[in-house]
Protein backbone atom coordinates (compact mmCIF):
# COMPACT_ATOMS: atom_id res chain seq x y z
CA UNK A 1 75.98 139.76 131.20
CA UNK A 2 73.80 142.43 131.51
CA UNK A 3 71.04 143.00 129.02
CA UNK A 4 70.90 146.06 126.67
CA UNK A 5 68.18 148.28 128.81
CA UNK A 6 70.85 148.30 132.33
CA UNK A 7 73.94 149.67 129.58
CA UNK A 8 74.72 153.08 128.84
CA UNK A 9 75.09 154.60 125.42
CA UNK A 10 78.89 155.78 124.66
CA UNK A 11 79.72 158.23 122.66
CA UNK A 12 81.60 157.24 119.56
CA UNK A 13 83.84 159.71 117.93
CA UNK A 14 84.58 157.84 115.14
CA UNK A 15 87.42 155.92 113.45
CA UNK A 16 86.03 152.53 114.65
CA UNK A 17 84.16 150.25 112.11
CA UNK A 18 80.54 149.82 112.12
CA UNK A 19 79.14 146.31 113.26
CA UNK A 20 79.04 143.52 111.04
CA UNK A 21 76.23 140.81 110.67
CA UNK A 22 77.95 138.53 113.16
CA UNK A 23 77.92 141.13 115.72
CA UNK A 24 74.42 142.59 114.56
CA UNK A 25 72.40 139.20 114.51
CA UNK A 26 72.29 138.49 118.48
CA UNK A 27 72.11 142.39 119.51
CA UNK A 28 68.79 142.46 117.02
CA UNK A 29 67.33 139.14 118.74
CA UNK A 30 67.41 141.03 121.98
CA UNK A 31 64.75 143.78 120.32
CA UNK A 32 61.33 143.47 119.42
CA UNK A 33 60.15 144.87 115.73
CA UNK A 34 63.13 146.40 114.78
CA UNK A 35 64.49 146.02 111.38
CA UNK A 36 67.91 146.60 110.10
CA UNK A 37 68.59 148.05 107.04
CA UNK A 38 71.01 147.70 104.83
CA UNK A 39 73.38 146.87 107.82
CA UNK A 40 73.72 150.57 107.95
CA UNK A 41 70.42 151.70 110.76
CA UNK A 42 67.89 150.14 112.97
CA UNK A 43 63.91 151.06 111.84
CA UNK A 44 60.71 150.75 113.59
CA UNK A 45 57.09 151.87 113.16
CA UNK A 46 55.06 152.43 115.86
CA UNK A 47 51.36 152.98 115.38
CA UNK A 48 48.74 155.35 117.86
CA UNK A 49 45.57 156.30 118.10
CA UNK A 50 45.58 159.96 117.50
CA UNK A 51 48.00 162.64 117.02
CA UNK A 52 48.10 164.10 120.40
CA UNK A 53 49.29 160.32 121.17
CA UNK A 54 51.77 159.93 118.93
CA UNK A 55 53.67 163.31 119.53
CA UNK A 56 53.87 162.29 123.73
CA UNK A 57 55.81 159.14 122.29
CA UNK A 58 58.10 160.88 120.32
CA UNK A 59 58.79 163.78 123.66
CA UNK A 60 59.38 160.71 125.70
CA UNK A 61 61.46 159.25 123.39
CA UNK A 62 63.39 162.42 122.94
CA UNK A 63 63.94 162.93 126.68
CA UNK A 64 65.70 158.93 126.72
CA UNK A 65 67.78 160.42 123.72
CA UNK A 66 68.37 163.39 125.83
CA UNK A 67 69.87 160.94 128.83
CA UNK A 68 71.95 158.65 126.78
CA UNK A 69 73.49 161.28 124.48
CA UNK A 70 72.24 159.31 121.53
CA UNK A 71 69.65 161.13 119.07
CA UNK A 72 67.51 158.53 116.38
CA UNK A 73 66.01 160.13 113.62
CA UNK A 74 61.99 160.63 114.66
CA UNK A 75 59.45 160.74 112.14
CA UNK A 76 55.67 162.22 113.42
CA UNK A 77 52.71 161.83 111.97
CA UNK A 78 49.27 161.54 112.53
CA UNK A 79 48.83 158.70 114.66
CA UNK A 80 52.18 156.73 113.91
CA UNK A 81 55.84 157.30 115.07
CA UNK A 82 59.02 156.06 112.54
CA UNK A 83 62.16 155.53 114.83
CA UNK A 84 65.33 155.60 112.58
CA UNK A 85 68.76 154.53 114.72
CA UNK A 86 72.60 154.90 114.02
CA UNK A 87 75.92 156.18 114.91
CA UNK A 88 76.21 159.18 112.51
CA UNK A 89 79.98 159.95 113.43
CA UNK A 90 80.56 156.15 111.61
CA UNK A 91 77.70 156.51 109.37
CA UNK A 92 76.68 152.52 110.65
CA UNK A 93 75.20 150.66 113.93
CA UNK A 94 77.24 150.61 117.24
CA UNK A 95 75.98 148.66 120.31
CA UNK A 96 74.65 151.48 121.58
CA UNK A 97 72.55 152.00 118.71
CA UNK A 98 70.68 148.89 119.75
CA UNK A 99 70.81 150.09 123.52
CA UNK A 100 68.62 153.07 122.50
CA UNK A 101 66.31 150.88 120.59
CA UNK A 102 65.66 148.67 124.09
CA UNK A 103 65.50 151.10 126.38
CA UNK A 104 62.25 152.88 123.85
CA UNK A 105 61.15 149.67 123.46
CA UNK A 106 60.08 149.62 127.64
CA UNK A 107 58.35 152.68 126.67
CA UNK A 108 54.51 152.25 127.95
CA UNK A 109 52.06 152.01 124.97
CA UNK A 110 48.30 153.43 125.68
């Protein structure tokens, strides 16, 4: 089975049910740091050492949004990054949700 980082996102246009807990628990043990919340979005924090830092993070996390057709929520500030992930067309988490989440998870750190 391949892991999440060699899938694709797919688009979901809606009308299917957002994952449950059984189907959420052993996607999340395949990520590091991320949080669910409220079984509704993935959430991670990412901390840098400057601004200038930070905001090549969030470009290079755009341009992997760009490829998969899947677009988190970003959050910039000084120094520290907040990643928010879901599937807004079901208003919950889809596998490909947590695909996203891997694939910036590779992402280099300085």
């Amino acid at each position: 089975m391949p892991g999440l980082t060699e899938k694709r996102c797919i688009p979901c246009q809606g009308g299917m049910p957002p994952l449950q807990t059984e189907q959420i628990t052993p996607l999340l043990n395949q990520l590091r740091g991320w949080e669910v919340i409220d079984q509704h979005h993935l959430h991670k924090n990412y901390s840098f050492p400057d601004f200038i830092t930070a905001l090549a993070f969030v470009n290079t996390v755009g341009d992997i949004a760009e490829d998969e057709h899947h677009h988190p929520n970003i959050y910039l500030t000084w120094g520290k990054v907040g990643i928010q992930i879901y599937t807004h067309s079901i208003n919950g988490l889809t596998e490909s949700d947590f695909i996203l989440a891997a694939k910036i998870d590779e992402l280099p750190r300085p």
